[in-house]
C-alpha atoms as a PDB file:
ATOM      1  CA  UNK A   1     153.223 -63.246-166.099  1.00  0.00           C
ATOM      2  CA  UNK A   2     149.826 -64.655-164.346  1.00  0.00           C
ATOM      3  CA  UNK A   3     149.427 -68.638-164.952  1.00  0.00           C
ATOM      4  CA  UNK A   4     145.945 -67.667-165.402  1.00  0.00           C
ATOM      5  CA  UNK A   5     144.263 -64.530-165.711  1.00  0.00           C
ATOM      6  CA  UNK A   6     140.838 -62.860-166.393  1.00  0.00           C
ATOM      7  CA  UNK A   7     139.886 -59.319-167.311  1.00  0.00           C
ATOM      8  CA  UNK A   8     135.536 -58.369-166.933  1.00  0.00           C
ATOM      9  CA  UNK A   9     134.913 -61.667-167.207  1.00  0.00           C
ATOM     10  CA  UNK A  10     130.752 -62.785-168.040  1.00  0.00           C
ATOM     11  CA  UNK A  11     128.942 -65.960-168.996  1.00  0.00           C
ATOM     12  CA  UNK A  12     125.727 -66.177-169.415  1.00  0.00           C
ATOM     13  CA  UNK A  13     123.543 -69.239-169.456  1.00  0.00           C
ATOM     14  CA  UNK A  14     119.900 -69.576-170.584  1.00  0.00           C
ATOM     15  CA  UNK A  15     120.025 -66.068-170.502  1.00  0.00           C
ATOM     16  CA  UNK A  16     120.918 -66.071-166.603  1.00  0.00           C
ATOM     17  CA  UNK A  17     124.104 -63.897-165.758  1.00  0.00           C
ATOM     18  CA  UNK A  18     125.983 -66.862-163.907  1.00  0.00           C
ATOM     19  CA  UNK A  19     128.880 -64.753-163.972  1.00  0.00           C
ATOM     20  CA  UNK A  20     129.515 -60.964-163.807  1.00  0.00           C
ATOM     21  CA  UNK A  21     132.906 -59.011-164.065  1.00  0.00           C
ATOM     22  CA  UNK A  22     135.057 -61.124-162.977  1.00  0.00           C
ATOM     23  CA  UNK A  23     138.689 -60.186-163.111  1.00  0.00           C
ATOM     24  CA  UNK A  24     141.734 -62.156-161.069  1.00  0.00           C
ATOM     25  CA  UNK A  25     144.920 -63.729-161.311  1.00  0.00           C
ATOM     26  CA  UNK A  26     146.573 -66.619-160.314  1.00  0.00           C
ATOM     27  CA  UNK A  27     150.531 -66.359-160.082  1.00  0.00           C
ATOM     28  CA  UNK A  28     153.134 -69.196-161.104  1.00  0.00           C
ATOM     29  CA  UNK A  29     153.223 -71.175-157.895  1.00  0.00           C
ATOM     30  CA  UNK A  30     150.611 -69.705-155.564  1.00  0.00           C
ATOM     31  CA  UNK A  31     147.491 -72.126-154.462  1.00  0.00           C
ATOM     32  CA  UNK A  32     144.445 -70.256-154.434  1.00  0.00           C
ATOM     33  CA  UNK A  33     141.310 -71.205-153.187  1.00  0.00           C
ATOM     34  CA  UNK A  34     137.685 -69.841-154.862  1.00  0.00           C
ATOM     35  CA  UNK A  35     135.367 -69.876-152.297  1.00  0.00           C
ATOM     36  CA  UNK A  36     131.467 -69.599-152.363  1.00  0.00           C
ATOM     37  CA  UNK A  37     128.249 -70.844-151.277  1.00  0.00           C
ATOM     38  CA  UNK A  38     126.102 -73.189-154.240  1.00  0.00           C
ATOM     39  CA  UNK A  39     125.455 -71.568-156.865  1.00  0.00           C
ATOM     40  CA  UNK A  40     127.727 -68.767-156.677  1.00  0.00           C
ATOM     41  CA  UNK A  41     129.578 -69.651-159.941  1.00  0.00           C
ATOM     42  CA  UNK A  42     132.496 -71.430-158.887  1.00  0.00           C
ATOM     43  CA  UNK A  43     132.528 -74.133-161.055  1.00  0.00           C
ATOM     44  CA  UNK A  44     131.578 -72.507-163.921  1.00  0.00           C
ATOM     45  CA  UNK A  45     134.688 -69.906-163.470  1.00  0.00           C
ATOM     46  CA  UNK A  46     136.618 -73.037-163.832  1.00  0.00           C
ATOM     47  CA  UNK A  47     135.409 -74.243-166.634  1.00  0.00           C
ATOM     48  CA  UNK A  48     134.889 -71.177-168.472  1.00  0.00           C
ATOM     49  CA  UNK A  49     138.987 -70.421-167.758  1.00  0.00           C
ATOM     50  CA  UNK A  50     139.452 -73.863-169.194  1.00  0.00           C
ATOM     51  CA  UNK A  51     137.377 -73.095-172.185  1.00  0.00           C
ATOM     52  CA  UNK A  52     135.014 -75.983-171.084  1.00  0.00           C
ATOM     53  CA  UNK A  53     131.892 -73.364-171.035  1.00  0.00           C
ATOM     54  CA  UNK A  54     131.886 -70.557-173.858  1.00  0.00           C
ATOM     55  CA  UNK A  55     131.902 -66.796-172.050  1.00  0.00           C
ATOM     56  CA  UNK A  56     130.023 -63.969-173.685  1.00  0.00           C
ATOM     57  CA  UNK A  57     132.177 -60.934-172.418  1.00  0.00           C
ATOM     58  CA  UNK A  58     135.617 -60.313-171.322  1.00  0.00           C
ATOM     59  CA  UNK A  59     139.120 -62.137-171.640  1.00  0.00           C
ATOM     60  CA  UNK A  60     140.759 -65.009-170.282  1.00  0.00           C
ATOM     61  CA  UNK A  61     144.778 -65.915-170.659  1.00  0.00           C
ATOM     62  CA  UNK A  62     146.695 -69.044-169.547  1.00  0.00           C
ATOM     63  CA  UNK A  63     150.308 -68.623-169.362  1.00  0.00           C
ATOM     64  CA  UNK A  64     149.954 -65.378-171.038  1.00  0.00           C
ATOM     65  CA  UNK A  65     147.896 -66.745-174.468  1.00  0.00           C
ATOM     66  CA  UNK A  66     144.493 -65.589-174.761  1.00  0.00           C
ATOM     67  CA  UNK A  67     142.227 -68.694-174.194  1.00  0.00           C
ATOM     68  CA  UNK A  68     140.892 -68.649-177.987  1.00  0.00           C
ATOM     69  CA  UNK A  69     144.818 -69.354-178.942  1.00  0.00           C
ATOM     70  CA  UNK A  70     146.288 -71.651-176.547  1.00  0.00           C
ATOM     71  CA  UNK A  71     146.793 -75.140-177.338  1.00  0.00           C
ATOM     72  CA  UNK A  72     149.190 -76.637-174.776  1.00  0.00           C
ATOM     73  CA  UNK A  73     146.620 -78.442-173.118  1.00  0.00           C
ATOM     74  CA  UNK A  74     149.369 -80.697-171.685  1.00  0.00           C
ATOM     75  CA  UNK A  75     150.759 -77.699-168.983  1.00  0.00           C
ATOM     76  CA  UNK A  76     147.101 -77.753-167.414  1.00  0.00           C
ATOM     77  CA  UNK A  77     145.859 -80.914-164.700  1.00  0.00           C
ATOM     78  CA  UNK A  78     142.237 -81.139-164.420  1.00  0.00           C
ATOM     79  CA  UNK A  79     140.139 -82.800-161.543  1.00  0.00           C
ATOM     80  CA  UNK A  80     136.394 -82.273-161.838  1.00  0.00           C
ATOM     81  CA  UNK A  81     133.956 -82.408-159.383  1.00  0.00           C
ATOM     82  CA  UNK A  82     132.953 -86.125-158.794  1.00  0.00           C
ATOM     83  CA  UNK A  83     135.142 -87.075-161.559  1.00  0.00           C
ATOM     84  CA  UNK A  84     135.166 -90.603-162.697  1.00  0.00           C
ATOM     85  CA  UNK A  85     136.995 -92.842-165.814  1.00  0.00           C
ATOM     86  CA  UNK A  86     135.366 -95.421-168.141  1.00  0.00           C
ATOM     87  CA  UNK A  87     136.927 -98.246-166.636  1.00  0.00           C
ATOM     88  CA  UNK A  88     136.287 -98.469-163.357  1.00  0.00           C
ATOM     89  CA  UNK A  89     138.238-101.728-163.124  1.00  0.00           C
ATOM     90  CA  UNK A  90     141.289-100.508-164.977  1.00  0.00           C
ATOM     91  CA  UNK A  91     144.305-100.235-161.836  1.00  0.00           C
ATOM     92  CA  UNK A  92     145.681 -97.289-160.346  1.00  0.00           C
ATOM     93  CA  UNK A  93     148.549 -97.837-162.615  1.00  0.00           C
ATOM     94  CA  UNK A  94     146.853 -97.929-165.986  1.00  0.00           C
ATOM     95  CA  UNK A  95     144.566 -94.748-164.310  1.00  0.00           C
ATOM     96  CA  UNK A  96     147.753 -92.382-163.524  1.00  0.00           C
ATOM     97  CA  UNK A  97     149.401 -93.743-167.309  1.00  0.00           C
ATOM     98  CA  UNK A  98     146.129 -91.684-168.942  1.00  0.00           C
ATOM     99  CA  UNK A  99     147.916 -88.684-168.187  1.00  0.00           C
ATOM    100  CA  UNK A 100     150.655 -88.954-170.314  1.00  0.00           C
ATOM    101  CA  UNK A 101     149.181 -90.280-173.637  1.00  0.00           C
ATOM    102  CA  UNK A 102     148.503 -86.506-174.898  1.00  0.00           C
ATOM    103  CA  UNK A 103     152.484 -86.496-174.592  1.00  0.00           C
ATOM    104  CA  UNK A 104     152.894 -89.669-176.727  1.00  0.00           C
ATOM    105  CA  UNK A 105     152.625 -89.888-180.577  1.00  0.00           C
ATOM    106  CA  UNK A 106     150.117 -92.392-181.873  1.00  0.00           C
ATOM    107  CA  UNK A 107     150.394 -95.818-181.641  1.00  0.00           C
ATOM    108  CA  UNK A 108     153.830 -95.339-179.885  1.00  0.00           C
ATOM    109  CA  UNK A 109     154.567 -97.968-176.652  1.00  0.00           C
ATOM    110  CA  UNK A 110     154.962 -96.969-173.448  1.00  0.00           C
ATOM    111  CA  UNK A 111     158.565 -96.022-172.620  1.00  0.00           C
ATOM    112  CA  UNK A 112     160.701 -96.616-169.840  1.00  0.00           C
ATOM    113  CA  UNK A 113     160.763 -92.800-169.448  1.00  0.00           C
ATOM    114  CA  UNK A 114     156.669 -92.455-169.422  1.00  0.00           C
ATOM    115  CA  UNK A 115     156.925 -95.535-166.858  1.00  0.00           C
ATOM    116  CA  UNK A 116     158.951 -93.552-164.706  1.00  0.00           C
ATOM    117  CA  UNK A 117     157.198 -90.729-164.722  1.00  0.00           C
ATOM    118  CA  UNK A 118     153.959 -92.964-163.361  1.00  0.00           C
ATOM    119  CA  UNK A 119     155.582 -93.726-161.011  1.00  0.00           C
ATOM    120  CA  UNK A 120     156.896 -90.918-159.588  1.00  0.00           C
ATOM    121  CA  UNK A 121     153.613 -89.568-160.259  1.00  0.00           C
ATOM    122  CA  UNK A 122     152.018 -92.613-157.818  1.00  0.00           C
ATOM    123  CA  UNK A 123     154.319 -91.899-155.247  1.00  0.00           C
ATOM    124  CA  UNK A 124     154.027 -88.285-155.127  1.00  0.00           C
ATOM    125  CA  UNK A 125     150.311 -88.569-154.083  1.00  0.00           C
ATOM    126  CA  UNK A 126     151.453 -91.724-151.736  1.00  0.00           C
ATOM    127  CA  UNK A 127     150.036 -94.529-153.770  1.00  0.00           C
ATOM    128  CA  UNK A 128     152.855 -96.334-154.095  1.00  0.00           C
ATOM    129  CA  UNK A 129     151.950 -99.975-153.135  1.00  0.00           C
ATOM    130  CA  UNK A 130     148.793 -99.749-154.675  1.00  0.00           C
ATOM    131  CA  UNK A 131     149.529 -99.748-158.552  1.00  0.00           C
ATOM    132  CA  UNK A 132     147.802-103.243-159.366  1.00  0.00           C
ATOM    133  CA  UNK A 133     144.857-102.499-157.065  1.00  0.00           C
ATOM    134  CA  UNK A 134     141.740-101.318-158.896  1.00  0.00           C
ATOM    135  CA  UNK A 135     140.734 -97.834-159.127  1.00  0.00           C
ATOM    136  CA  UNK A 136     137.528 -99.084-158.237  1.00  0.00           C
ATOM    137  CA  UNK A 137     138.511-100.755-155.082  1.00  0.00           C
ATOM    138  CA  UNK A 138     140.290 -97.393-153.807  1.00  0.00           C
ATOM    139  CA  UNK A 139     138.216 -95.184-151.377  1.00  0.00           C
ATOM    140  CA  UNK A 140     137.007 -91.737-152.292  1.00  0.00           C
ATOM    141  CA  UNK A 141     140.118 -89.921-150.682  1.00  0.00           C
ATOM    142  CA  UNK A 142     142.316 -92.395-152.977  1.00  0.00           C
ATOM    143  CA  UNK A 143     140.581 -92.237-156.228  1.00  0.00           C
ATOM    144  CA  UNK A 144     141.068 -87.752-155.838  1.00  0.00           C
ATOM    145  CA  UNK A 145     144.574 -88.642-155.578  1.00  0.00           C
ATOM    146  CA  UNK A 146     144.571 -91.253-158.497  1.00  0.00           C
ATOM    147  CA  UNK A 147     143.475 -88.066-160.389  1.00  0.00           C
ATOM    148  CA  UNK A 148     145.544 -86.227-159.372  1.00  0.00           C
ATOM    149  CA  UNK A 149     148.165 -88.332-160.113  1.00  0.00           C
ATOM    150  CA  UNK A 150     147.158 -88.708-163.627  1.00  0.00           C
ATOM    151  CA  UNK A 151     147.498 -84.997-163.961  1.00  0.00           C
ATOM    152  CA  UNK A 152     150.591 -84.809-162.774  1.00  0.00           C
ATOM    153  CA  UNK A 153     151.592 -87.588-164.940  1.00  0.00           C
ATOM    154  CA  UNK A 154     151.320 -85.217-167.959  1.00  0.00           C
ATOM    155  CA  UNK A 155     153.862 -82.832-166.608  1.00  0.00           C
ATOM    156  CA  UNK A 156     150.943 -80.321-166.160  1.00  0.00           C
ATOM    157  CA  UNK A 157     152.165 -76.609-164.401  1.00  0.00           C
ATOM    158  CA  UNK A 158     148.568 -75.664-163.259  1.00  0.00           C
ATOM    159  CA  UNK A 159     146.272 -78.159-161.179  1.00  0.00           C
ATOM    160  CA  UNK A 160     143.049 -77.413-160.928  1.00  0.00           C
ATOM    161  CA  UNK A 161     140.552 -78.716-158.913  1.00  0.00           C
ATOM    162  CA  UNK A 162     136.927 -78.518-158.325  1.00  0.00           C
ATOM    163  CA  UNK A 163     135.776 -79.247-154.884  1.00  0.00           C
ATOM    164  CA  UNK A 164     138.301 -82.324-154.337  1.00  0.00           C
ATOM    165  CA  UNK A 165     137.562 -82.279-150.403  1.00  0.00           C
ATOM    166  CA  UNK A 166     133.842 -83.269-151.276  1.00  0.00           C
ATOM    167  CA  UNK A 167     132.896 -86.542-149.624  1.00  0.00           C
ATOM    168  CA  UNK A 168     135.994 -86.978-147.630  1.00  0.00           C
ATOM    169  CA  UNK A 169     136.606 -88.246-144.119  1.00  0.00           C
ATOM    170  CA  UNK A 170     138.955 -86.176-142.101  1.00  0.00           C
ATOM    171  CA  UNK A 171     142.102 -88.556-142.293  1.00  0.00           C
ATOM    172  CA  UNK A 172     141.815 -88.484-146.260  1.00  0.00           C
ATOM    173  CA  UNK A 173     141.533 -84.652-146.300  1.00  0.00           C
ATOM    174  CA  UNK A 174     144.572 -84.368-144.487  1.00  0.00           C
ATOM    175  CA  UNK A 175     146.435 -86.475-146.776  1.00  0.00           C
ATOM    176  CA  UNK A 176     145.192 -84.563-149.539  1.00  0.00           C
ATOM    177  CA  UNK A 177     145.926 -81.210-148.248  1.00  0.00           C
ATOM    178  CA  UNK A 178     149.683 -83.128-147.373  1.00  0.00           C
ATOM    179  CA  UNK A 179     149.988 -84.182-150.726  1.00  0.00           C
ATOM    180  CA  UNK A 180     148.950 -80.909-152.223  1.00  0.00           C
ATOM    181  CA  UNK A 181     151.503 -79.166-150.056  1.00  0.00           C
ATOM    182  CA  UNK A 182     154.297 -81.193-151.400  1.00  0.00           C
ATOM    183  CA  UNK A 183     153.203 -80.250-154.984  1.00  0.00           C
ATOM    184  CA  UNK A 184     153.048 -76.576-154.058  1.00  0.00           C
ATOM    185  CA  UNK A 185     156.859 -76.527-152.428  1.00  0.00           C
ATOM    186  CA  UNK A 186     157.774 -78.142-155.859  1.00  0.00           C
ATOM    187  CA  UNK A 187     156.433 -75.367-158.057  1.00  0.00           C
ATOM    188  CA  UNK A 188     153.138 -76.213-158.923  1.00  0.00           C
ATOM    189  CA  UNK A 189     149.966 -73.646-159.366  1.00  0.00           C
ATOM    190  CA  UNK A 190     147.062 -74.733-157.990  1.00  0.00           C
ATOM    191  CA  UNK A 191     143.532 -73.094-158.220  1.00  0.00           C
ATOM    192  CA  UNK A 192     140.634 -75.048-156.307  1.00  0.00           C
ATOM    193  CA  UNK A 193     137.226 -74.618-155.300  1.00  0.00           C
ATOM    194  CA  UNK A 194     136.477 -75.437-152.020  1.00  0.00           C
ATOM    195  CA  UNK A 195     133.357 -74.452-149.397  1.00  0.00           C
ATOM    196  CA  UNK A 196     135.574 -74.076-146.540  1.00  0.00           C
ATOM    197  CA  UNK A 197     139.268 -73.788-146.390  1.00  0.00           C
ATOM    198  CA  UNK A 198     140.070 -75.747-143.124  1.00  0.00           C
ATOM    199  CA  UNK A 199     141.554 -78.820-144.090  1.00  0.00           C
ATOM    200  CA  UNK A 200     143.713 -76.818-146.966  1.00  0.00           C
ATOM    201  CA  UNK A 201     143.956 -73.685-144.729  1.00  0.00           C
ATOM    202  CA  UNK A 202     148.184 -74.214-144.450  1.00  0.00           C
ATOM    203  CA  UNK A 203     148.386 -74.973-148.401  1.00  0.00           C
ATOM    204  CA  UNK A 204     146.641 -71.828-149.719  1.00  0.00           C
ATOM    205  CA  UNK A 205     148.003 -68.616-150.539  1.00  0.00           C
ATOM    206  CA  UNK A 206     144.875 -66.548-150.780  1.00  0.00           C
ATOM    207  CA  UNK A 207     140.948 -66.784-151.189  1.00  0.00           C
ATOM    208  CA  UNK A 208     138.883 -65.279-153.911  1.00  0.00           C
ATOM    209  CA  UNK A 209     135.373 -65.050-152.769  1.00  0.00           C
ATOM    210  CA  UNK A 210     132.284 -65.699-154.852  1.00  0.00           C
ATOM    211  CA  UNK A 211     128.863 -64.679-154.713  1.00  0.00           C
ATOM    212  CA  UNK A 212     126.049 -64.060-157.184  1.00  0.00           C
ATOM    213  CA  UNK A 213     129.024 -64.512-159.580  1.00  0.00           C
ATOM    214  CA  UNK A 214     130.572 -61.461-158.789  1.00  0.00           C
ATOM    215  CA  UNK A 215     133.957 -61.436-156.748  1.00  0.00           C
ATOM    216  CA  UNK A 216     133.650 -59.888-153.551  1.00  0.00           C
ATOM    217  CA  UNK A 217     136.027 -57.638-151.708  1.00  0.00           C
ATOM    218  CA  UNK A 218     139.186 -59.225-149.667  1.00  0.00           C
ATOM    219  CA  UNK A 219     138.025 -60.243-146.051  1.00  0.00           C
ATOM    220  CA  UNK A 220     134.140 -61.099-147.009  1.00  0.00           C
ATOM    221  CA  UNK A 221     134.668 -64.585-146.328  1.00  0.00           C
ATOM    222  CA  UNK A 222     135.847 -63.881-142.750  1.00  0.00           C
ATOM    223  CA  UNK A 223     133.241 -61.406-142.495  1.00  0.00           C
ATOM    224  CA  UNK A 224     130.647 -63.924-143.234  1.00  0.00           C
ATOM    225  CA  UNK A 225     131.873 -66.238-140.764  1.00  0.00           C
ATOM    226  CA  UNK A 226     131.655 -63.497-138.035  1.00  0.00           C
ATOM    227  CA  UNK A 227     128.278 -62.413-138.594  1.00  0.00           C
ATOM    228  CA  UNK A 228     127.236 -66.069-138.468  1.00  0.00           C
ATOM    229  CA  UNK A 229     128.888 -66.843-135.125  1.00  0.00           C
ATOM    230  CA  UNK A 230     127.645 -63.614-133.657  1.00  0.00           C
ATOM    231  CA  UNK A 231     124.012 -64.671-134.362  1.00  0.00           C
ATOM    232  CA  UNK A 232     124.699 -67.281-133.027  1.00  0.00           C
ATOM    233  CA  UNK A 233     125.653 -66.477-129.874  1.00  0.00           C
ATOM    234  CA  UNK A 234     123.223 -64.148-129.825  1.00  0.00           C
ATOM    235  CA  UNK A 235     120.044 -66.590-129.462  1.00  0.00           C
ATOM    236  CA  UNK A 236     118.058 -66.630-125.802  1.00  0.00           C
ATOM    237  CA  UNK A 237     119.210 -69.644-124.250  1.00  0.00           C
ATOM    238  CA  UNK A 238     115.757 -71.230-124.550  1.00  0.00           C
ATOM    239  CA  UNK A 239     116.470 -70.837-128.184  1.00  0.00           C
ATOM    240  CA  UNK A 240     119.725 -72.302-128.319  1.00  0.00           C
ATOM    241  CA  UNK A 241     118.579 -75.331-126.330  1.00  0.00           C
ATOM    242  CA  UNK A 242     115.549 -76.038-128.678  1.00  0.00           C
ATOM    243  CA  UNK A 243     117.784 -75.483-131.498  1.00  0.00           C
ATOM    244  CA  UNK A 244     120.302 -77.698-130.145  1.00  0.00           C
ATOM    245  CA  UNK A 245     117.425 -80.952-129.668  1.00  0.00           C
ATOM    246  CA  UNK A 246     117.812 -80.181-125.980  1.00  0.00           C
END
C-alpha cells in the first residue's frame, strides 16, 4: 500500500490549470524527489496531497484513506518552504516540543516520555547541545533541521519537504542530506521538492519530474541536463569568452 498516492490528479487556480493529470506514488520508505523548474507545480502538488489547496479532479490517498477521510494528521511531518514559528525567540527545545502537542490531550504536562522523545528528536538531526539556544540565533541550515525535528517529534511516518536545500551553504546541505539519510535507513518516507538533486543525490530513491504541471516521462530530467551542456559546448569560442566576462 502507497504512503501516498494520486490517480488524474488537477487543480485549478483562478481558472489556470496549475496542475494536469497527475498520477504517482510514493512507497513506505522510499525518498523521492519532485523536481521542476518555477512554476511547474511543485509546491502546489504538495499541498494539494496534504489537503492544504482544494483539487478539482482526480483522487488523492495517504496511507491508503482517500484524502477527504483521513484524519491522522499526526503520521505526516511537514516543512514548508521558508517556514518560520511565532516565536522566534522560543529555543530549539520548546521549537522541536511543538511537534508533539497534537499527541497530548489538553491541558496535560509534558511527560517524561514526550521529553524523551525531544530529545531523541534533537539529536537525530544533530542538535544536541543546542536545546537552550534560540531558534532565532540558529543559522538557516539549523533552523530546517529544528523543523524537522519538530516533525519527527510527532512520530510522523511521511516527511515532507518543500525545497529545504533553499538558501543553504554547502556544509549545511550536506548535513541535511546526512541527517535525512539516517531518517531514511530508519524507515521513514520522505517526498521533497528540490531544483537539483546534488546535495541529496545518495538519499533519493527516484525523481518525478514536473513541468507545466504535468509529470513527464522517466529520464527527462537527465535529458534536460544534456541538451543544456551540449549547447553549451557548442558556442564559438568568441562566444563562450564574451559569455564568460572574458
Amino acid at each position: 500500500m502507497p504512503v501516498v498516492a494520486t490517480r488524474d490528479l488537477g487543480v485549478v487556480l483562478g481558472r489556470l490549470p496549475v496542475l494536469r493529470s497527475i498520477s504517482l506514488s510514493v512507497e513506505a520508505g522510499q525518498a523521492v524527489a519532485l523536481l521542476g523548474a518555477n512554476g511547474s507545480g511543485k509546491t502546489t502538488l504538495v499541498r494539494a496531497i496534504l489537503g492544504l489547496v482544494p483539487h478539482q479532479h482526480g483522487d488523492v490517498e495517504l496511507f491508503g484513506t482517500p484524502l477527504a477521510q483521513f484524519r491522522d494528521w499526526t503520521r505526516v511531518g511537514y516543512v514548508p518552504q521558508r517556514a518560520s514559528i511565532q516565536y522566534p525567540q522560543a529555543t530549539v527545545r520548546e521549537v522541536v516540543a511543538m511537534g508533539r502537542l497534537a499527541r497530548r490531550k489538553p491541558f496535560r504536562r509534558q511527560s517524561d516520555a514526550d521529553r524523551q522523545l525531544v530529545a531523541e528528536a534533537i539529536a537525530a538531526v544533530e542538535l544536541a547541545g543546542k536545546e537552550n539556544t534560540p531558534f532565532a540565533w540558529l543559522s538557516g541550515g539549523q533552523q530546517q533541521r529544528a523543523l524537522i525535528a519538530r516533525a519527527l517529534c510527532g512520530q510522523a511516518e511521511l516527511l515532507v519537504l518543500d525545497e529545504p536545500l533553499a538558501g543553504m551553504d554547502v556544509r549545511s546541505q550536506e548535513r541535511l542530506a546526512e541527517t535525512l539519510a539516517r531518517l531514511k535507513a530508519d524507515g521513514l518516507t520522505q517526498l521533497v521538492v528540490l531544483h537539483e538533486t546534488d546535495a541529496l543525490e545518495a538519499v533519493l530513491d527516484r525523481e518525478i519530474v514536473l513541468r507545466d504541471g504535468r509529470v513527464m516521462p522517466p529520464g527527462t530530467l537527465h535529458l534536460d541536463r544534456h541538451h543544456h551542456e551540449t549547447e553549451h559546448h557548442s558556442h564559438p569560442p568568441l562566444l563562450a569568452g564574451t559569455l564568460d566576462g572574458r
